[in-house]
PDB file of N, CA and C in Angstrom:
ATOM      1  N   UNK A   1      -9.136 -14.886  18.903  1.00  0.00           N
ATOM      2  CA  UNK A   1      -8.834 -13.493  19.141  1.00  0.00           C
ATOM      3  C   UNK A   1      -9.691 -12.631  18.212  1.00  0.00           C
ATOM      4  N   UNK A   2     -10.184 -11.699  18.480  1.00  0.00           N
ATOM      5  CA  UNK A   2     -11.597 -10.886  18.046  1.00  0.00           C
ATOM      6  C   UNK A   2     -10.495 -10.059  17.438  1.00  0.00           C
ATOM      7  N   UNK A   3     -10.337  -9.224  15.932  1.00  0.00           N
ATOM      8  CA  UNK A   3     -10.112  -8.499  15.265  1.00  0.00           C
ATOM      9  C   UNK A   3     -10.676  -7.114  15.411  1.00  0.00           C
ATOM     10  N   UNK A   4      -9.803  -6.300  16.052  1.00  0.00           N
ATOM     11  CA  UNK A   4     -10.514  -4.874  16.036  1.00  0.00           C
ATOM     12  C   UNK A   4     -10.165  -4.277  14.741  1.00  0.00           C
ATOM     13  N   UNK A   5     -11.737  -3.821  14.392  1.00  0.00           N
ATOM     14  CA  UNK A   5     -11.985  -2.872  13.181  1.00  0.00           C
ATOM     15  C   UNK A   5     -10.845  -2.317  12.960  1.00  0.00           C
ATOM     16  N   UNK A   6     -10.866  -1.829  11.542  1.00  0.00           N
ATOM     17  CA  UNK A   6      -9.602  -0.626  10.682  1.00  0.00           C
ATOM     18  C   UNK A   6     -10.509   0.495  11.233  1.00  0.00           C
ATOM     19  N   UNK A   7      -9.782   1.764  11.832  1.00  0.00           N
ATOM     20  CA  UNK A   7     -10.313   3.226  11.509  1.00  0.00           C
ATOM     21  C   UNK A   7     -10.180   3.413  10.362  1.00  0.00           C
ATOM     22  N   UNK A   8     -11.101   4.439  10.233  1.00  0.00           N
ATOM     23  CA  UNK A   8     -11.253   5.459   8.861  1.00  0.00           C
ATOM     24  C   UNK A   8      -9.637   6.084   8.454  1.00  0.00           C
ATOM     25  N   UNK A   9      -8.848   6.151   9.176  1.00  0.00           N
ATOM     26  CA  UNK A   9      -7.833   6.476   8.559  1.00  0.00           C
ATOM     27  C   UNK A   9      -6.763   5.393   8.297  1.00  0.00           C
ATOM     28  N   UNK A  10      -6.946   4.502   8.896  1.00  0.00           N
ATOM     29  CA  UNK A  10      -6.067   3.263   8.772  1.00  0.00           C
ATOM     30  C   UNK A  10      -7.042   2.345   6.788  1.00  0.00           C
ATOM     31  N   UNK A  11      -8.352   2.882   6.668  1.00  0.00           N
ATOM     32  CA  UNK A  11      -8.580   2.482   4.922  1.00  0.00           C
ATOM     33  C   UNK A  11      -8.206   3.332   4.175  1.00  0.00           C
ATOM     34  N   UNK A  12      -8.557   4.786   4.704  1.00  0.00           N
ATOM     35  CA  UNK A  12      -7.415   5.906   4.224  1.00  0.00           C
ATOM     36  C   UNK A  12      -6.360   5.914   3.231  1.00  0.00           C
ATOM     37  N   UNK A  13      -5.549   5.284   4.516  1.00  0.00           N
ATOM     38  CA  UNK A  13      -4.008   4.972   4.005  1.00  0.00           C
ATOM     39  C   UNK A  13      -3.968   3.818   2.816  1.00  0.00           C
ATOM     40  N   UNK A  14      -4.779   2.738   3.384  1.00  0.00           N
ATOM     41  CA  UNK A  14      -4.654   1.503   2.765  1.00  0.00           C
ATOM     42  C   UNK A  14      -4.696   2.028   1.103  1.00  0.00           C
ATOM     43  N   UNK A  15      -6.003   3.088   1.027  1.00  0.00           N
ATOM     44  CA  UNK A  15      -6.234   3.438  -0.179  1.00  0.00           C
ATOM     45  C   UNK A  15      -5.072   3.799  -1.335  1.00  0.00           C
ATOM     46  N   UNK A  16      -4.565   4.928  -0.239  1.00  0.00           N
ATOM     47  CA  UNK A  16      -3.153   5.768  -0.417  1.00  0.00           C
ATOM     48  C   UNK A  16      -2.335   5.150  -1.147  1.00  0.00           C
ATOM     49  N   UNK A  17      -1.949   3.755  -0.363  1.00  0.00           N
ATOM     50  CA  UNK A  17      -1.162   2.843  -0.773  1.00  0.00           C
ATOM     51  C   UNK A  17      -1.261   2.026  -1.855  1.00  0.00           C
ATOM     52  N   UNK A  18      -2.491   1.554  -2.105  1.00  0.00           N
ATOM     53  CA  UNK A  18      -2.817   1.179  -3.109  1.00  0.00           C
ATOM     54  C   UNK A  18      -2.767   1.289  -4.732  1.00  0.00           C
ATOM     55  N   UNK A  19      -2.802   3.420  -4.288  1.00  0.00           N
ATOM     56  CA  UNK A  19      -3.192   4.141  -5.664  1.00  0.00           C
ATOM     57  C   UNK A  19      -1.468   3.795  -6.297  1.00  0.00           C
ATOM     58  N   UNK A  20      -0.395   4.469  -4.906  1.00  0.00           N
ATOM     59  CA  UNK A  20       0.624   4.607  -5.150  1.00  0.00           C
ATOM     60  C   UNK A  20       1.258   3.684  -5.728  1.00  0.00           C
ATOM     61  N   UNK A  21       1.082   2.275  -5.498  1.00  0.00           N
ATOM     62  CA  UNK A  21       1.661   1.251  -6.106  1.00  0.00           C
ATOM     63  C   UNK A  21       1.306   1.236  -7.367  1.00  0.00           C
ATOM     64  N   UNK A  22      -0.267   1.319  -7.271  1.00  0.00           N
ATOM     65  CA  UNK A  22      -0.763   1.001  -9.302  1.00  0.00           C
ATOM     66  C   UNK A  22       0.373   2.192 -10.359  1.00  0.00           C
ATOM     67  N   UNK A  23      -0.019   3.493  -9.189  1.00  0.00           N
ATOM     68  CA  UNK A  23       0.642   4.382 -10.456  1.00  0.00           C
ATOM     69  C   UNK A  23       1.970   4.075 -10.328  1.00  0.00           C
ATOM     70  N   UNK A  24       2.964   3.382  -9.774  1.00  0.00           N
ATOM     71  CA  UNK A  24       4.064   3.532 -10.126  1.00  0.00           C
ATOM     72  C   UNK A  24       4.411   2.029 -10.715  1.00  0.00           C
ATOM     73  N   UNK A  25       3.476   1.334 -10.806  1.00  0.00           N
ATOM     74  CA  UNK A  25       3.714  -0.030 -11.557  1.00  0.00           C
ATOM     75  C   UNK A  25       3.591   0.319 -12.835  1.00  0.00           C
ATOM     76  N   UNK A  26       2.822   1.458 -13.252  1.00  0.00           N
ATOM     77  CA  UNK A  26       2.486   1.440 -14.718  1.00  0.00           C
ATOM     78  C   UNK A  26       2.063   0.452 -15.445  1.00  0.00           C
ATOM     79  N   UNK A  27       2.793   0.451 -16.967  1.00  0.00           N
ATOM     80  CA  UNK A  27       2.099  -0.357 -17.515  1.00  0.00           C
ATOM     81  C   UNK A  27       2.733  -2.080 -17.547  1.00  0.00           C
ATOM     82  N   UNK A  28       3.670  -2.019 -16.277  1.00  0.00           N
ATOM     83  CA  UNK A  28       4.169  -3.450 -16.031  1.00  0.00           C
ATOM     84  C   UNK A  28       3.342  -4.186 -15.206  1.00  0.00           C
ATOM     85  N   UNK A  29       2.997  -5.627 -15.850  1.00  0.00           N
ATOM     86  CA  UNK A  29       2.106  -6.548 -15.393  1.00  0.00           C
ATOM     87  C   UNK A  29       1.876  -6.933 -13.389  1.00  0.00           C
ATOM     88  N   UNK A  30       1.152  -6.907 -13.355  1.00  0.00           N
ATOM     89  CA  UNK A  30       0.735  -7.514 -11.801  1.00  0.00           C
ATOM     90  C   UNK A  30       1.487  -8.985 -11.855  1.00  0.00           C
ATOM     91  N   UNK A  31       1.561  -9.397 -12.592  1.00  0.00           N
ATOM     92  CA  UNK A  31       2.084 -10.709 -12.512  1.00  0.00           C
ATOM     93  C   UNK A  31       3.345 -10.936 -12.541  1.00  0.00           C
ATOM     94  N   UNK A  32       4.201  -9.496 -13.262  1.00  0.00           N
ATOM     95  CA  UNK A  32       5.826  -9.650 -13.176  1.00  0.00           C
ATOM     96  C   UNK A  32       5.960  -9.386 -11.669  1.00  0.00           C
ATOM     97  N   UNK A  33       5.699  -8.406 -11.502  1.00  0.00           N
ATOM     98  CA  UNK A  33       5.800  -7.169 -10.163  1.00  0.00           C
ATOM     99  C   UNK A  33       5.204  -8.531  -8.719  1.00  0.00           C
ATOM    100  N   UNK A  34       4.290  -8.858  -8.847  1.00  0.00           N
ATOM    101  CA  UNK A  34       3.496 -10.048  -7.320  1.00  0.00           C
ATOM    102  C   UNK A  34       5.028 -10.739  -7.755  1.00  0.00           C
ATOM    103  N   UNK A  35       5.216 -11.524  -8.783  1.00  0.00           N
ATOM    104  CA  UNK A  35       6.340 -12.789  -9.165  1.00  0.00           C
ATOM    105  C   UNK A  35       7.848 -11.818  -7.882  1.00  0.00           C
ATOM    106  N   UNK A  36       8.264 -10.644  -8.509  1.00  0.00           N
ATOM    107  CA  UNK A  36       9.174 -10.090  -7.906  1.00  0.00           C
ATOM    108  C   UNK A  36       9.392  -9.845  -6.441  1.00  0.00           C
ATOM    109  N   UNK A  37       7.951  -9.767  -6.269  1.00  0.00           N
ATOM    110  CA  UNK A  37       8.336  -9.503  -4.330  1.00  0.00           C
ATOM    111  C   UNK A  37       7.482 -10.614  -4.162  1.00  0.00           C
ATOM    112  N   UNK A  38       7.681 -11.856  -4.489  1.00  0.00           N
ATOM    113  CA  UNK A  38       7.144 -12.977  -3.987  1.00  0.00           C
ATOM    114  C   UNK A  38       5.820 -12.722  -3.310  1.00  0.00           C
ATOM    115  N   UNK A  39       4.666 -12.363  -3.766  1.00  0.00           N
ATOM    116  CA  UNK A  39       3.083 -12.542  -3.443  1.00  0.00           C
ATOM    117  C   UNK A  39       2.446 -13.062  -4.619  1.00  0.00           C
ATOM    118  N   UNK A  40       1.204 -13.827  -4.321  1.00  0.00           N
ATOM    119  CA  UNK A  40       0.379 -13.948  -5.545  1.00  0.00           C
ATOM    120  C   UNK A  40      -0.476 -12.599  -5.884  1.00  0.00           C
ATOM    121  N   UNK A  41      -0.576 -13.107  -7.028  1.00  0.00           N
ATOM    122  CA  UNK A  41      -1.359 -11.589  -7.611  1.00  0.00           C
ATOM    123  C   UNK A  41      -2.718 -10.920  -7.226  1.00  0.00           C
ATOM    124  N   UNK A  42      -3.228 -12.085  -6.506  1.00  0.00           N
ATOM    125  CA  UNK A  42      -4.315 -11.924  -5.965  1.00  0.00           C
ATOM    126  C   UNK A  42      -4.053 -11.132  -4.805  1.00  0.00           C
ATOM    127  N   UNK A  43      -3.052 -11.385  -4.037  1.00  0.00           N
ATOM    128  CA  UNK A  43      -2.382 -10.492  -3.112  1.00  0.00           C
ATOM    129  C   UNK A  43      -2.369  -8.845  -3.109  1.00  0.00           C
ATOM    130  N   UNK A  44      -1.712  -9.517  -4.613  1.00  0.00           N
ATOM    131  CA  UNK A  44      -1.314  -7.551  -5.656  1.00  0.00           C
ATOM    132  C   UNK A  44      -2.311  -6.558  -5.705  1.00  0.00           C
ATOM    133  N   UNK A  45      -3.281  -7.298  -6.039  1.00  0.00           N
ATOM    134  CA  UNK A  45      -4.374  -6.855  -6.714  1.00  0.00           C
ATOM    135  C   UNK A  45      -5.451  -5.985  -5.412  1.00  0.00           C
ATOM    136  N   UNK A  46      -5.328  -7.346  -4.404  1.00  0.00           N
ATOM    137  CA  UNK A  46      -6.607  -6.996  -3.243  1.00  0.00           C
ATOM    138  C   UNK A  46      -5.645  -5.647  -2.409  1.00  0.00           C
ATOM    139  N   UNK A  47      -4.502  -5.690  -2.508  1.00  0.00           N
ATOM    140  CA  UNK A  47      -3.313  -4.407  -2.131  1.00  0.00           C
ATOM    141  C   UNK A  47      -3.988  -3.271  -2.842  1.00  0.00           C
ATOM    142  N   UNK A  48      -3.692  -3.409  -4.271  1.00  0.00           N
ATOM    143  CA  UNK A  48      -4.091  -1.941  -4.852  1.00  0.00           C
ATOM    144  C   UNK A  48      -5.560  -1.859  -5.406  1.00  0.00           C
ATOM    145  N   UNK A  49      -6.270  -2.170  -4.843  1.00  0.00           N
ATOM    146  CA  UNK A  49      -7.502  -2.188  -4.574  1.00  0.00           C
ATOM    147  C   UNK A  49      -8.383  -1.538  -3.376  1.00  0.00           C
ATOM    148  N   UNK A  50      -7.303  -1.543  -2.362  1.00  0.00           N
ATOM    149  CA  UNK A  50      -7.713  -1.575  -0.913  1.00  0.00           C
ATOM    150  C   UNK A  50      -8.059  -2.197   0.035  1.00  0.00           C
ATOM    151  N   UNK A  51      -8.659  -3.424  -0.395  1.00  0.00           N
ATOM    152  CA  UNK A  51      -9.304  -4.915  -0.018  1.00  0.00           C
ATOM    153  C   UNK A  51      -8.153  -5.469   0.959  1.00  0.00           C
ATOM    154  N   UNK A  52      -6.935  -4.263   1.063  1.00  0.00           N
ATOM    155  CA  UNK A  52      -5.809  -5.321   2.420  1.00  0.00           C
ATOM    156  C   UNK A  52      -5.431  -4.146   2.723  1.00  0.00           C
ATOM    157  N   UNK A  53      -5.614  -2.956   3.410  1.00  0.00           N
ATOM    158  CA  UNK A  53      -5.744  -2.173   3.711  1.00  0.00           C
ATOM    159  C   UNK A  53      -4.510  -1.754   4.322  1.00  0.00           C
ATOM    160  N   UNK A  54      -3.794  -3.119   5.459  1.00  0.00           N
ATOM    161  CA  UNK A  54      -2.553  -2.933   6.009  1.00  0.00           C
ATOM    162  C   UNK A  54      -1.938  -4.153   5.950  1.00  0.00           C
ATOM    163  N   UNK A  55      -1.738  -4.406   4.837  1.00  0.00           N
ATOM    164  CA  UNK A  55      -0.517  -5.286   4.241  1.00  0.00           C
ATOM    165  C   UNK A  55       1.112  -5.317   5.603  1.00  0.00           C
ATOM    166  N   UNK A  56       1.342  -6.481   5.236  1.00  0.00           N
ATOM    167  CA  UNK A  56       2.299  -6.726   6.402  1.00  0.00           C
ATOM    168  C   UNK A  56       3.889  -5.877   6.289  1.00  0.00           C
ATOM    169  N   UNK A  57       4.669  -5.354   6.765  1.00  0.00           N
ATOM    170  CA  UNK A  57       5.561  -4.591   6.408  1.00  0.00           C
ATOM    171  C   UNK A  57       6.465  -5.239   5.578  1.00  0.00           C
ATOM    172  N   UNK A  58       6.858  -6.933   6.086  1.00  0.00           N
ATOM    173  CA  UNK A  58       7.661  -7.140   4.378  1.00  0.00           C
ATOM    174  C   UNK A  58       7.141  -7.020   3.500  1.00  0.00           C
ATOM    175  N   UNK A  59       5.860  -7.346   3.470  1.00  0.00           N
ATOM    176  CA  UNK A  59       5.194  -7.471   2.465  1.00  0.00           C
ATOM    177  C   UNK A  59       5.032  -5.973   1.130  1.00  0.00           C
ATOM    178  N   UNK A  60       5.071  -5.216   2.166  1.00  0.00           N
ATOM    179  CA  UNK A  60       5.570  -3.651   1.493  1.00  0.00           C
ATOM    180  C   UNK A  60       6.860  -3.112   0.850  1.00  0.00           C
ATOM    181  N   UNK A  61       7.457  -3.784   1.927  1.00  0.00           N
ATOM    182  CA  UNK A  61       9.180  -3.815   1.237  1.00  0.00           C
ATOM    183  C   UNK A  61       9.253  -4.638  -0.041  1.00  0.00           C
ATOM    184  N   UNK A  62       8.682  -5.534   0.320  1.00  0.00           N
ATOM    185  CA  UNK A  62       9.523  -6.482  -1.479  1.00  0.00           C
ATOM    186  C   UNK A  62       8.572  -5.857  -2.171  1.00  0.00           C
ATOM    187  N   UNK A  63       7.490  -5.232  -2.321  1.00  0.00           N
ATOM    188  CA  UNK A  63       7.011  -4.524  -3.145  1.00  0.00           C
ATOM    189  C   UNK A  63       7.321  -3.091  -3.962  1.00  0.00           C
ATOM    190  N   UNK A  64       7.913  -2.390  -2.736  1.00  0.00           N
ATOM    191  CA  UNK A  64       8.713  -1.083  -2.738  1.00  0.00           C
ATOM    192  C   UNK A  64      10.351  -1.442  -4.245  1.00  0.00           C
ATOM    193  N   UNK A  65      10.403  -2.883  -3.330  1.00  0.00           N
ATOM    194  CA  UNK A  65      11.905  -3.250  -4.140  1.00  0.00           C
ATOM    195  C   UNK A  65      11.447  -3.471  -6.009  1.00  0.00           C
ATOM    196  N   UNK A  66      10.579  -4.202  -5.658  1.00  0.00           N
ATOM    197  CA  UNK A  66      10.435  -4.505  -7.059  1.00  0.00           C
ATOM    198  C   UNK A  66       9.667  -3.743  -8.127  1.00  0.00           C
ATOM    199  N   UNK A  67       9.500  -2.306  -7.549  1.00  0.00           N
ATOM    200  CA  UNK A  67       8.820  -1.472  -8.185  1.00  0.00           C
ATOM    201  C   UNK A  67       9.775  -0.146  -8.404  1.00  0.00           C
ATOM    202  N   UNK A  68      11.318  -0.752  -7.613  1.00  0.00           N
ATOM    203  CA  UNK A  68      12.341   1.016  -7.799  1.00  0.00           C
ATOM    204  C   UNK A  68      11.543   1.872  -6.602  1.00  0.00           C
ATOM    205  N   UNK A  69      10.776   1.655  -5.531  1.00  0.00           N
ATOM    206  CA  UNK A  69      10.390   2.502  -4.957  1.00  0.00           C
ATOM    207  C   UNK A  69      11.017   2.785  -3.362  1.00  0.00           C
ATOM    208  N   UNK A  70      11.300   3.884  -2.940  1.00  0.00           N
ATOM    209  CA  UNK A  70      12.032   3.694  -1.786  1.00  0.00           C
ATOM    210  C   UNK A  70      10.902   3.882  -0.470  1.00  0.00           C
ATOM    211  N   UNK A  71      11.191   3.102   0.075  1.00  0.00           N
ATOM    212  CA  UNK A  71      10.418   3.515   1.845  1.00  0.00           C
ATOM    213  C   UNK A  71      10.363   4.486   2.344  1.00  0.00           C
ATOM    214  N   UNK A  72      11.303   5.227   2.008  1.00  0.00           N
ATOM    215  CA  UNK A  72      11.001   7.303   2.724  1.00  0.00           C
ATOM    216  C   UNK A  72       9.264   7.612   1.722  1.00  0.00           C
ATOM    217  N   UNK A  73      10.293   7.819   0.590  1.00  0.00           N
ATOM    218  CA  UNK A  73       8.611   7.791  -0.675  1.00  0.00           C
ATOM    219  C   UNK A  73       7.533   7.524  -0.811  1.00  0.00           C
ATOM    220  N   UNK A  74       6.843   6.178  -0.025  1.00  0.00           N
ATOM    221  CA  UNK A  74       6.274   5.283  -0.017  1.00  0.00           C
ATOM    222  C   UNK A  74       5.625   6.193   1.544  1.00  0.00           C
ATOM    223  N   UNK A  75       6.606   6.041   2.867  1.00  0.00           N
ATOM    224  CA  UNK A  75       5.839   6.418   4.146  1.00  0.00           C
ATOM    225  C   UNK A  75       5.468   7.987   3.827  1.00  0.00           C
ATOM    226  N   UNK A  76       6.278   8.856   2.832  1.00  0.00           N
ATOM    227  CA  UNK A  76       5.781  10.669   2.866  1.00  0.00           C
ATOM    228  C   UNK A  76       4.658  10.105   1.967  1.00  0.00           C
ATOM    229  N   UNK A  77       4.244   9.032   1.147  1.00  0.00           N
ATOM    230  CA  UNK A  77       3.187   9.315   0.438  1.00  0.00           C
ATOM    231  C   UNK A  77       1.841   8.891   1.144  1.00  0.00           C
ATOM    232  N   UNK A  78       1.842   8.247   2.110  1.00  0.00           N
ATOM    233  CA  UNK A  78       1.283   7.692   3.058  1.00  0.00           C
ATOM    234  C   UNK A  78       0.609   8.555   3.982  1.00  0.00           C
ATOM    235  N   UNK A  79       1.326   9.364   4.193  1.00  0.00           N
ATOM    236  CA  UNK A  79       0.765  10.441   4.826  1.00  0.00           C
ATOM    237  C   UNK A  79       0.246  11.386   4.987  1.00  0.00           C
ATOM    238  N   UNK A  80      -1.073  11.482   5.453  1.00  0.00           N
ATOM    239  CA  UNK A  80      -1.809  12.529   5.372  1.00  0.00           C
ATOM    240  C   UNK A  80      -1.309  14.278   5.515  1.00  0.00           C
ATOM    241  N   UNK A  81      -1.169  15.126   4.708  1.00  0.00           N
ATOM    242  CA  UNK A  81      -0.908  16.434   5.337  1.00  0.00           C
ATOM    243  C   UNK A  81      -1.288  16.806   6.558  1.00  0.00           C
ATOM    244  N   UNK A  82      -0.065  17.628   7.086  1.00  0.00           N
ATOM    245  CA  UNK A  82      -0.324  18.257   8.540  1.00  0.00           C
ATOM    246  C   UNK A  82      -1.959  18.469   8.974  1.00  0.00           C
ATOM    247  N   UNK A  83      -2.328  19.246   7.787  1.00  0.00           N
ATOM    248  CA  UNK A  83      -3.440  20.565   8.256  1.00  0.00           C
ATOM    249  C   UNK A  83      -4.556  19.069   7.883  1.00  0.00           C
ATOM    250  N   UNK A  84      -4.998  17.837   7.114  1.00  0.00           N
ATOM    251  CA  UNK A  84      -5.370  16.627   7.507  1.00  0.00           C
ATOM    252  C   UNK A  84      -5.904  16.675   8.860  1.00  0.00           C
ATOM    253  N   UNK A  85      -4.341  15.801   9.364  1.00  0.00           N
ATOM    254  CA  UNK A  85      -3.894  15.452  10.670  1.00  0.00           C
ATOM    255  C   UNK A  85      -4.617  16.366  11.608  1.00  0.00           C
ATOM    256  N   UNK A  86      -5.026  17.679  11.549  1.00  0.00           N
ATOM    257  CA  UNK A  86      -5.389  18.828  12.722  1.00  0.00           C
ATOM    258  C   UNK A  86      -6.392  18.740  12.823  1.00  0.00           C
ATOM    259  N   UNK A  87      -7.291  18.212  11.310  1.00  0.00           N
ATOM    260  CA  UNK A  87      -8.758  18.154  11.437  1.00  0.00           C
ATOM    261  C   UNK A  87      -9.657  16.879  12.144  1.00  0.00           C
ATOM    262  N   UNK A  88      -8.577  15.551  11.905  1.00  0.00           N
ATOM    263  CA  UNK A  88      -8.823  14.656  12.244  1.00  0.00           C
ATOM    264  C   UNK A  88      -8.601  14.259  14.137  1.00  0.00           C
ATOM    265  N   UNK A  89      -7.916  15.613  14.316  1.00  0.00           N
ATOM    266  CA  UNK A  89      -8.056  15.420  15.893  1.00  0.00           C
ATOM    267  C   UNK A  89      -8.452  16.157  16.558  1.00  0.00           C
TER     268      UNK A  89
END
């Protein structure tokens, strides 16, 4: 099965997601935090990096969990502003 490309807004996000996790991990290790929502760190890492752009949805959740972060928080941060959204279509 042939893999269709990420759009530009689907690395976007990935980015988004990425930043959001580092900054709210602070200064707690990649290695407690991957250990907590069961991924390897290499996982963690290529996540807040961007390098996995759309991480699988559990895979977001046990991350969300083990960071105190809630899923409303996580999808409003995700998202591009309206006036974004107007330009991009």
């Amino acid at each position: 099965m042939v893999r269709v490309p990420l759009t530009p807004e689907e690395r976007d996000r990935g980015e988004r997601l990425g930043h959001l996790l580092r900054e709210v991990r602070g200064e707690r290790s990649m290695v407690q935090i991957a250990a907590q929502a069961g991924i390897s760190v290499e996982t963690l890492r290529k996540i807040e990096s961007g390098r996995i752009p759309t991480p699988a949805f559990f895979t977001v959740v046990a991350l969300c969990r083990a960071l105190g972060l809630s899923l409303d928080h996580t999808a409003d941060a995700l998202t591009p502003p309206l006036e974004e959204r107007r330009l991009a279509s």
